[in-house]
PDB file of N, CA and C in Angstrom:
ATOM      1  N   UNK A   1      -8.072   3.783   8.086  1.00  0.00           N
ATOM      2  CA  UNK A   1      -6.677   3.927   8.443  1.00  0.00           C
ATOM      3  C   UNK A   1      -5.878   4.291   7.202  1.00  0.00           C
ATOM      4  N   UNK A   2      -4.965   5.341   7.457  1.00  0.00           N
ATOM      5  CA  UNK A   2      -3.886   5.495   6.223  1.00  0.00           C
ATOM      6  C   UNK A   2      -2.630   5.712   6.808  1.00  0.00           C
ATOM      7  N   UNK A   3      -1.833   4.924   5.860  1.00  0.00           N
ATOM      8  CA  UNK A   3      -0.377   5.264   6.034  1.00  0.00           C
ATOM      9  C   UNK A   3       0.241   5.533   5.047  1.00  0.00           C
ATOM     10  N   UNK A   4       1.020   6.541   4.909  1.00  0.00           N
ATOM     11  CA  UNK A   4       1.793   7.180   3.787  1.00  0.00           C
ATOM     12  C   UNK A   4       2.698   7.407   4.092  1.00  0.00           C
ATOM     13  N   UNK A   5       3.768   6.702   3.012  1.00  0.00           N
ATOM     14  CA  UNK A   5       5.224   7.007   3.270  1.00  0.00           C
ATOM     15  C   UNK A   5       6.140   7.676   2.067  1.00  0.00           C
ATOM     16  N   UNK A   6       6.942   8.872   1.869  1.00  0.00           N
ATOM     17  CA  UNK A   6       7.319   9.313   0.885  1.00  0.00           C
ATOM     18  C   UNK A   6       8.662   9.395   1.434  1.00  0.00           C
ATOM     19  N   UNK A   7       9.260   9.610   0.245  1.00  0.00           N
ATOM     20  CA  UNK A   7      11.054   9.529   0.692  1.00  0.00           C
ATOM     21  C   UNK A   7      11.791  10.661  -0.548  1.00  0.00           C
ATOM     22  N   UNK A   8      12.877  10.964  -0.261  1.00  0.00           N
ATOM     23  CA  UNK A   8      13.337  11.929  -0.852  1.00  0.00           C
ATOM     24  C   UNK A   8      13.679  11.490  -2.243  1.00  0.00           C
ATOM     25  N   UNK A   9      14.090  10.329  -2.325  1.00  0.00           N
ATOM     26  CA  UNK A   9      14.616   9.555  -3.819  1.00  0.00           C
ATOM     27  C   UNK A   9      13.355   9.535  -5.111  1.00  0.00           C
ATOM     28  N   UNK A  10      12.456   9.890  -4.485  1.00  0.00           N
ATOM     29  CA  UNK A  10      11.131  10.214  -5.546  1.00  0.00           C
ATOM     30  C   UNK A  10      10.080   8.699  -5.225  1.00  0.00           C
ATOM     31  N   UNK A  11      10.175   7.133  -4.704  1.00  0.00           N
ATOM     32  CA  UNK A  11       9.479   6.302  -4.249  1.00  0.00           C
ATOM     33  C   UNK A  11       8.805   7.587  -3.310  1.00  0.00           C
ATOM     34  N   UNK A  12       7.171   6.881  -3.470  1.00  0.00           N
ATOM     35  CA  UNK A  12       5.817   7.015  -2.319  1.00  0.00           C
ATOM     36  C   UNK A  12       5.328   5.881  -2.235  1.00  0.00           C
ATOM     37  N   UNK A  13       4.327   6.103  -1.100  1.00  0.00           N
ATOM     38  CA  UNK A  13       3.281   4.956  -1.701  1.00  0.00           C
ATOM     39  C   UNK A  13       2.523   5.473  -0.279  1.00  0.00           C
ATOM     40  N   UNK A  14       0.840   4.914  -0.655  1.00  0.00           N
ATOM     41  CA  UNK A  14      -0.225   5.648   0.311  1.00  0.00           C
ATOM     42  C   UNK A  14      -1.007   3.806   0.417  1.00  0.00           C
ATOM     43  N   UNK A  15      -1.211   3.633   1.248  1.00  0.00           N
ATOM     44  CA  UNK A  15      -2.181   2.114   1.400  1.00  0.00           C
ATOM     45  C   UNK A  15      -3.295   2.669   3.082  1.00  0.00           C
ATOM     46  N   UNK A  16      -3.841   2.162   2.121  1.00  0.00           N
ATOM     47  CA  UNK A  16      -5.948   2.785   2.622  1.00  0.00           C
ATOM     48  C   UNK A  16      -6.108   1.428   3.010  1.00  0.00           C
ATOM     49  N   UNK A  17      -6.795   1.314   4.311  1.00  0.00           N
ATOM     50  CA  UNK A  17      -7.658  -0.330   4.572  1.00  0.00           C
ATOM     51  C   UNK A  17      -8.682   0.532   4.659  1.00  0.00           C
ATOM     52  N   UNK A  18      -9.963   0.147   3.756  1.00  0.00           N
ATOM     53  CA  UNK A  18     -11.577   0.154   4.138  1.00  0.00           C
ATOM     54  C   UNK A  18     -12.054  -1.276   4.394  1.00  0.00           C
ATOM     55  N   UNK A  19     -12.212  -1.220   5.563  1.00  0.00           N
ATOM     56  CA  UNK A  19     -12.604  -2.677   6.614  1.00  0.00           C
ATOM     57  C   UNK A  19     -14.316  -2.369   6.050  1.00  0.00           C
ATOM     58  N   UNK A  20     -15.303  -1.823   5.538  1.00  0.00           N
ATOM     59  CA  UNK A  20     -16.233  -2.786   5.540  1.00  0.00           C
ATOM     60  C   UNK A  20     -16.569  -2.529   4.365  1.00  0.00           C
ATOM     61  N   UNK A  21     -15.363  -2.828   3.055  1.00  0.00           N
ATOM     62  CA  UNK A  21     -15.260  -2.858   1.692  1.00  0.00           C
ATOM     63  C   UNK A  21     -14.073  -4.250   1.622  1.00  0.00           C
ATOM     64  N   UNK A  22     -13.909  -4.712   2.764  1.00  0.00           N
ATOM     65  CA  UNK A  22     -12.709  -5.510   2.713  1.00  0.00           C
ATOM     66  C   UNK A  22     -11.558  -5.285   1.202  1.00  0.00           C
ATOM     67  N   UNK A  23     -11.342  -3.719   1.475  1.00  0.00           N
ATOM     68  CA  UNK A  23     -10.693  -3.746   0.331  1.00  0.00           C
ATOM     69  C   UNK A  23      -9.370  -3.031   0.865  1.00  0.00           C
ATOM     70  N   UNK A  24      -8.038  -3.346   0.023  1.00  0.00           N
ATOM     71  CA  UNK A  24      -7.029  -2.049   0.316  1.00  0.00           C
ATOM     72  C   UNK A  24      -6.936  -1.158  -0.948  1.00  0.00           C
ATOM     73  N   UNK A  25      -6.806  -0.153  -0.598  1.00  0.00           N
ATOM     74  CA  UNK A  25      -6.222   1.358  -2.087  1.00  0.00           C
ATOM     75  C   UNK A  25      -4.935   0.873  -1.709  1.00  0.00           C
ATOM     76  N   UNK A  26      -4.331   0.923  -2.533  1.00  0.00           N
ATOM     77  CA  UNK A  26      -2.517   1.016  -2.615  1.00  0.00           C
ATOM     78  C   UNK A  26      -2.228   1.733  -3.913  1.00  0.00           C
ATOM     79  N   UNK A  27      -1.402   2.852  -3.353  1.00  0.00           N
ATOM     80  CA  UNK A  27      -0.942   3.964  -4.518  1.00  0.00           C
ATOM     81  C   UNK A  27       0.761   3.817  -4.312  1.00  0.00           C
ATOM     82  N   UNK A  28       1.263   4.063  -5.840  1.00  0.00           N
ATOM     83  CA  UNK A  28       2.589   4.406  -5.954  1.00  0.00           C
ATOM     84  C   UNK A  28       3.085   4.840  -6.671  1.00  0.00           C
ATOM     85  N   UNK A  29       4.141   5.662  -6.727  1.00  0.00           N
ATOM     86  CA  UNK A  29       4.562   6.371  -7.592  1.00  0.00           C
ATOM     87  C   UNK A  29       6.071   6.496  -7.177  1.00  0.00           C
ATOM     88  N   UNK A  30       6.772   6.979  -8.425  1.00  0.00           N
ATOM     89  CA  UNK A  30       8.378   7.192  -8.497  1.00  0.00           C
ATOM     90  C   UNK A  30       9.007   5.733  -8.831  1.00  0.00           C
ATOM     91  N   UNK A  31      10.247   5.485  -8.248  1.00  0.00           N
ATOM     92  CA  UNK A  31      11.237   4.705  -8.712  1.00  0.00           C
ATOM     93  C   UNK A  31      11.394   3.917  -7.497  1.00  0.00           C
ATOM     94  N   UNK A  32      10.928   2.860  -7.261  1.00  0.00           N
ATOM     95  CA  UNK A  32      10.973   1.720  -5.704  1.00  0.00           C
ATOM     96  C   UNK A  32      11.975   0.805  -6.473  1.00  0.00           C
ATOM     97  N   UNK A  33      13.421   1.222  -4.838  1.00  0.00           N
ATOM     98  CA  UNK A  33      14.697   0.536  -4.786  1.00  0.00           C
ATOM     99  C   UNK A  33      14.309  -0.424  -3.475  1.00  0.00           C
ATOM    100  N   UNK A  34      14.441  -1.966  -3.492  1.00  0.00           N
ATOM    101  CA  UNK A  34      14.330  -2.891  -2.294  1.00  0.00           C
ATOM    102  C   UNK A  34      13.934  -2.109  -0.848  1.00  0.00           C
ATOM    103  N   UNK A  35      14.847  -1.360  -0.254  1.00  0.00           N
ATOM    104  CA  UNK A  35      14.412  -0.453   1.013  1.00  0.00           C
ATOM    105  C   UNK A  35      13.073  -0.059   0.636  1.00  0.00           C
ATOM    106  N   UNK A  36      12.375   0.367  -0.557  1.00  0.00           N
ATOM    107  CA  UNK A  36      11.132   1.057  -0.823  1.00  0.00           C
ATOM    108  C   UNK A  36      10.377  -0.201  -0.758  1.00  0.00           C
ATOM    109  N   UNK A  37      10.202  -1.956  -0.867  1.00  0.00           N
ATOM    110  CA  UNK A  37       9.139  -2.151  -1.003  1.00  0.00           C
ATOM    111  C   UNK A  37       9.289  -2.770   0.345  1.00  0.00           C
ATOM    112  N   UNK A  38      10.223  -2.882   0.932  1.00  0.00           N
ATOM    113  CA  UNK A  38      10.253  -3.314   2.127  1.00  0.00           C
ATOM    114  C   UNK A  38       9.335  -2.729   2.836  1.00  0.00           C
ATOM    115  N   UNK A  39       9.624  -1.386   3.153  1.00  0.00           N
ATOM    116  CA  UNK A  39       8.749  -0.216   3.750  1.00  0.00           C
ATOM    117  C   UNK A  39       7.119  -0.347   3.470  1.00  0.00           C
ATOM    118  N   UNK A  40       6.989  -0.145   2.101  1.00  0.00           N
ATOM    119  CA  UNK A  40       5.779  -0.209   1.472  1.00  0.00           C
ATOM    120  C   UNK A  40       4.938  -1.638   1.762  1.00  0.00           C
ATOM    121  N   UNK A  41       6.019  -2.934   1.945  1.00  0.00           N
ATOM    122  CA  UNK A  41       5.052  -4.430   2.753  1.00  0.00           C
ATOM    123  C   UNK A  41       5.171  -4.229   4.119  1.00  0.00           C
ATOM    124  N   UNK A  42       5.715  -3.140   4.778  1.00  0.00           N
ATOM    125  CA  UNK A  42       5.455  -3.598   6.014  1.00  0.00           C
ATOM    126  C   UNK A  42       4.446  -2.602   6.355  1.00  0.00           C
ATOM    127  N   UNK A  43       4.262  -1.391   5.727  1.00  0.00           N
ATOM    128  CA  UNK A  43       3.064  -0.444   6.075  1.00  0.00           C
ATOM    129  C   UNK A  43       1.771  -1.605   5.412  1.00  0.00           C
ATOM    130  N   UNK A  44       1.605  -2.307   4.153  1.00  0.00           N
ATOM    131  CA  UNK A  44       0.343  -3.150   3.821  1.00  0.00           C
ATOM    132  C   UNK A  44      -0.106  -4.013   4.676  1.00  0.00           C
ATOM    133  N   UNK A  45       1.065  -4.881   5.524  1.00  0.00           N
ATOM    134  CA  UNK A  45       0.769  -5.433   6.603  1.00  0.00           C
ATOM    135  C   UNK A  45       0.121  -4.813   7.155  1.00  0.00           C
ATOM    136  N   UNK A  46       0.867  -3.968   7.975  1.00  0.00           N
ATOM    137  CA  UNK A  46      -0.227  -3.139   8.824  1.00  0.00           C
ATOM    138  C   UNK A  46      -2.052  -3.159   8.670  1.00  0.00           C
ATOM    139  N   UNK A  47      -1.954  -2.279   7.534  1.00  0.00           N
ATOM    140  CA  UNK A  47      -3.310  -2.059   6.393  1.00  0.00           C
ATOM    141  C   UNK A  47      -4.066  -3.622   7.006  1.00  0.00           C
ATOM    142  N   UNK A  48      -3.887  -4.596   6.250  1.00  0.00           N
ATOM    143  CA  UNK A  48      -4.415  -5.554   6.558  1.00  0.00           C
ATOM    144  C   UNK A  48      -4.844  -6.251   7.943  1.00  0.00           C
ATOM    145  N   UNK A  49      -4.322  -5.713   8.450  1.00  0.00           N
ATOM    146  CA  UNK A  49      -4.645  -6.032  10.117  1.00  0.00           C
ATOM    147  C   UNK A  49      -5.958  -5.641  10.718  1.00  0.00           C
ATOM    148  N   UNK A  50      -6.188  -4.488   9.546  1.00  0.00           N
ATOM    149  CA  UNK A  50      -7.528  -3.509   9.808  1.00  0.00           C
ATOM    150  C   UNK A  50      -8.707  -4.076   8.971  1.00  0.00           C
ATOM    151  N   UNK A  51      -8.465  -4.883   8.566  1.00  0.00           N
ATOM    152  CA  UNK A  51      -9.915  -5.889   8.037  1.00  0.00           C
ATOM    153  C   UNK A  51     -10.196  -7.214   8.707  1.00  0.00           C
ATOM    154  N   UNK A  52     -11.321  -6.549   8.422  1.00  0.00           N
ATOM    155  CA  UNK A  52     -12.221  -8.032   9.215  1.00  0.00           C
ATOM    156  C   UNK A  52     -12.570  -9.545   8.405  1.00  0.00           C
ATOM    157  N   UNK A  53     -12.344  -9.542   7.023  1.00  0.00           N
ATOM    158  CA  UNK A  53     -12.089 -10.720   5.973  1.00  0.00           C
ATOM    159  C   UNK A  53     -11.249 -11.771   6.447  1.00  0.00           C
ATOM    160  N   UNK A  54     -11.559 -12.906   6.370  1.00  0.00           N
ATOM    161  CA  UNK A  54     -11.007 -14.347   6.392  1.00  0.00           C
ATOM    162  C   UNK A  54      -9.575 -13.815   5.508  1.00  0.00           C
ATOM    163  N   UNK A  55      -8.091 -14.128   6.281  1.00  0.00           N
ATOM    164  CA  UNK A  55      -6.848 -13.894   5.132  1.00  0.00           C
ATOM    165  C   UNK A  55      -7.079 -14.408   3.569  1.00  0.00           C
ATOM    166  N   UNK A  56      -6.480 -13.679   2.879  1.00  0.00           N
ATOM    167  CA  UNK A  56      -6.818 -13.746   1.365  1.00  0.00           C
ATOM    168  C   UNK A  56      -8.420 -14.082   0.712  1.00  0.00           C
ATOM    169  N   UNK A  57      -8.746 -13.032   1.575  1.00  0.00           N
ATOM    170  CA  UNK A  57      -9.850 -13.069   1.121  1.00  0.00           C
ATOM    171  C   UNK A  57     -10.231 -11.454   0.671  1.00  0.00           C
ATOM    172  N   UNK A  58      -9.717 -10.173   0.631  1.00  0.00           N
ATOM    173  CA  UNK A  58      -9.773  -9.070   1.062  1.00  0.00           C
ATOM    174  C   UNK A  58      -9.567  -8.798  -0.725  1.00  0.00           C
ATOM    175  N   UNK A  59      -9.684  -7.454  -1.184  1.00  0.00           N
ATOM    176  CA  UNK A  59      -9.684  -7.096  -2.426  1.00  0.00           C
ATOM    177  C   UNK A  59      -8.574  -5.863  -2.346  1.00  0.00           C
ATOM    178  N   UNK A  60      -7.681  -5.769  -3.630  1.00  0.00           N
ATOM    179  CA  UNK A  60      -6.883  -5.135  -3.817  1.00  0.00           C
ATOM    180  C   UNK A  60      -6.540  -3.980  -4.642  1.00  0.00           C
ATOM    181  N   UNK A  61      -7.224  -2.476  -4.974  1.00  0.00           N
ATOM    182  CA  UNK A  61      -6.835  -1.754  -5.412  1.00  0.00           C
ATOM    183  C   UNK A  61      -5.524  -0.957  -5.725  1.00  0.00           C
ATOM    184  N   UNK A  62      -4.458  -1.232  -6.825  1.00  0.00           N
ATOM    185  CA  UNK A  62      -3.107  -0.314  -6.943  1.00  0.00           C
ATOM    186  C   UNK A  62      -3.282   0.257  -8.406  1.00  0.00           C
ATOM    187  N   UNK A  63      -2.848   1.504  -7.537  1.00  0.00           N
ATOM    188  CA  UNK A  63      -2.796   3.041  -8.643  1.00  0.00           C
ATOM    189  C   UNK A  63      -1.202   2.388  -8.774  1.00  0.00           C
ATOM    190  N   UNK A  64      -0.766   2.262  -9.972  1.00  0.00           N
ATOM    191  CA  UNK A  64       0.504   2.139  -9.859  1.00  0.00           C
ATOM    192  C   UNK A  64       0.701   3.182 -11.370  1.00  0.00           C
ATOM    193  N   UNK A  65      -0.136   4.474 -11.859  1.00  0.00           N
ATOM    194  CA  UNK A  65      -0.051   5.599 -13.000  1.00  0.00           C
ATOM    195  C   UNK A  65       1.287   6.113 -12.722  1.00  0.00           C
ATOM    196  N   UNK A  66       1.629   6.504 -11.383  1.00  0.00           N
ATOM    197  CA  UNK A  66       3.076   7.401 -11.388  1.00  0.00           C
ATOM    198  C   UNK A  66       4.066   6.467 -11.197  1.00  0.00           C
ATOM    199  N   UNK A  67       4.316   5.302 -11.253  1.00  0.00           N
ATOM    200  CA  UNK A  67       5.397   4.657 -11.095  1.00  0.00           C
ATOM    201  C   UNK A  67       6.120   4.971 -12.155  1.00  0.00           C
ATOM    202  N   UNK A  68       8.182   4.651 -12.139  1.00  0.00           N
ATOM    203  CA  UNK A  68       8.618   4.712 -13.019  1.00  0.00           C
ATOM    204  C   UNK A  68       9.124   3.860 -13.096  1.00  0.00           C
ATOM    205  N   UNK A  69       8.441   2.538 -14.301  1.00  0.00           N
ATOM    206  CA  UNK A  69       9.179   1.345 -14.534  1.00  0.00           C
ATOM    207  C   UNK A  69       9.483   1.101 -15.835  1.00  0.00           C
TER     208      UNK A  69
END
């Protein structure tokens, strides 16, 4: 499953569930204003719904190279 969300203000972000890596990819890049991580936890939610791991149990990959912090 992927969901990717980009917005005109320069925030992205891409979050990958591989259910039998119990892992998520989470990528981001640009400048994330509150509305951006809102967006960005409610698409990971999602993500996570798609593994089969006991909660907090799942592994977490973030590209966070293009961010601007």
């Amino acid at each position: 499953m992927r969901i990717k969300r980009e917005q005109e203000m320069e925030a992205s972000f891409e979050v990958i569930a591989e259910p039998d890596k119990d892992m998520i990819q989470l990528t981001m890049s640009g400048f994330f204003a509150e509305p951006d991580i809102r967006r960005m936890r409610a698409a990971l939610r999602v993500a996570l719904t798609e593994l089969h791991c006991a909660p907090n149990q799942h592994k977490t990959l973030c590209d966070i190279r293009d961010m601007k912090i």
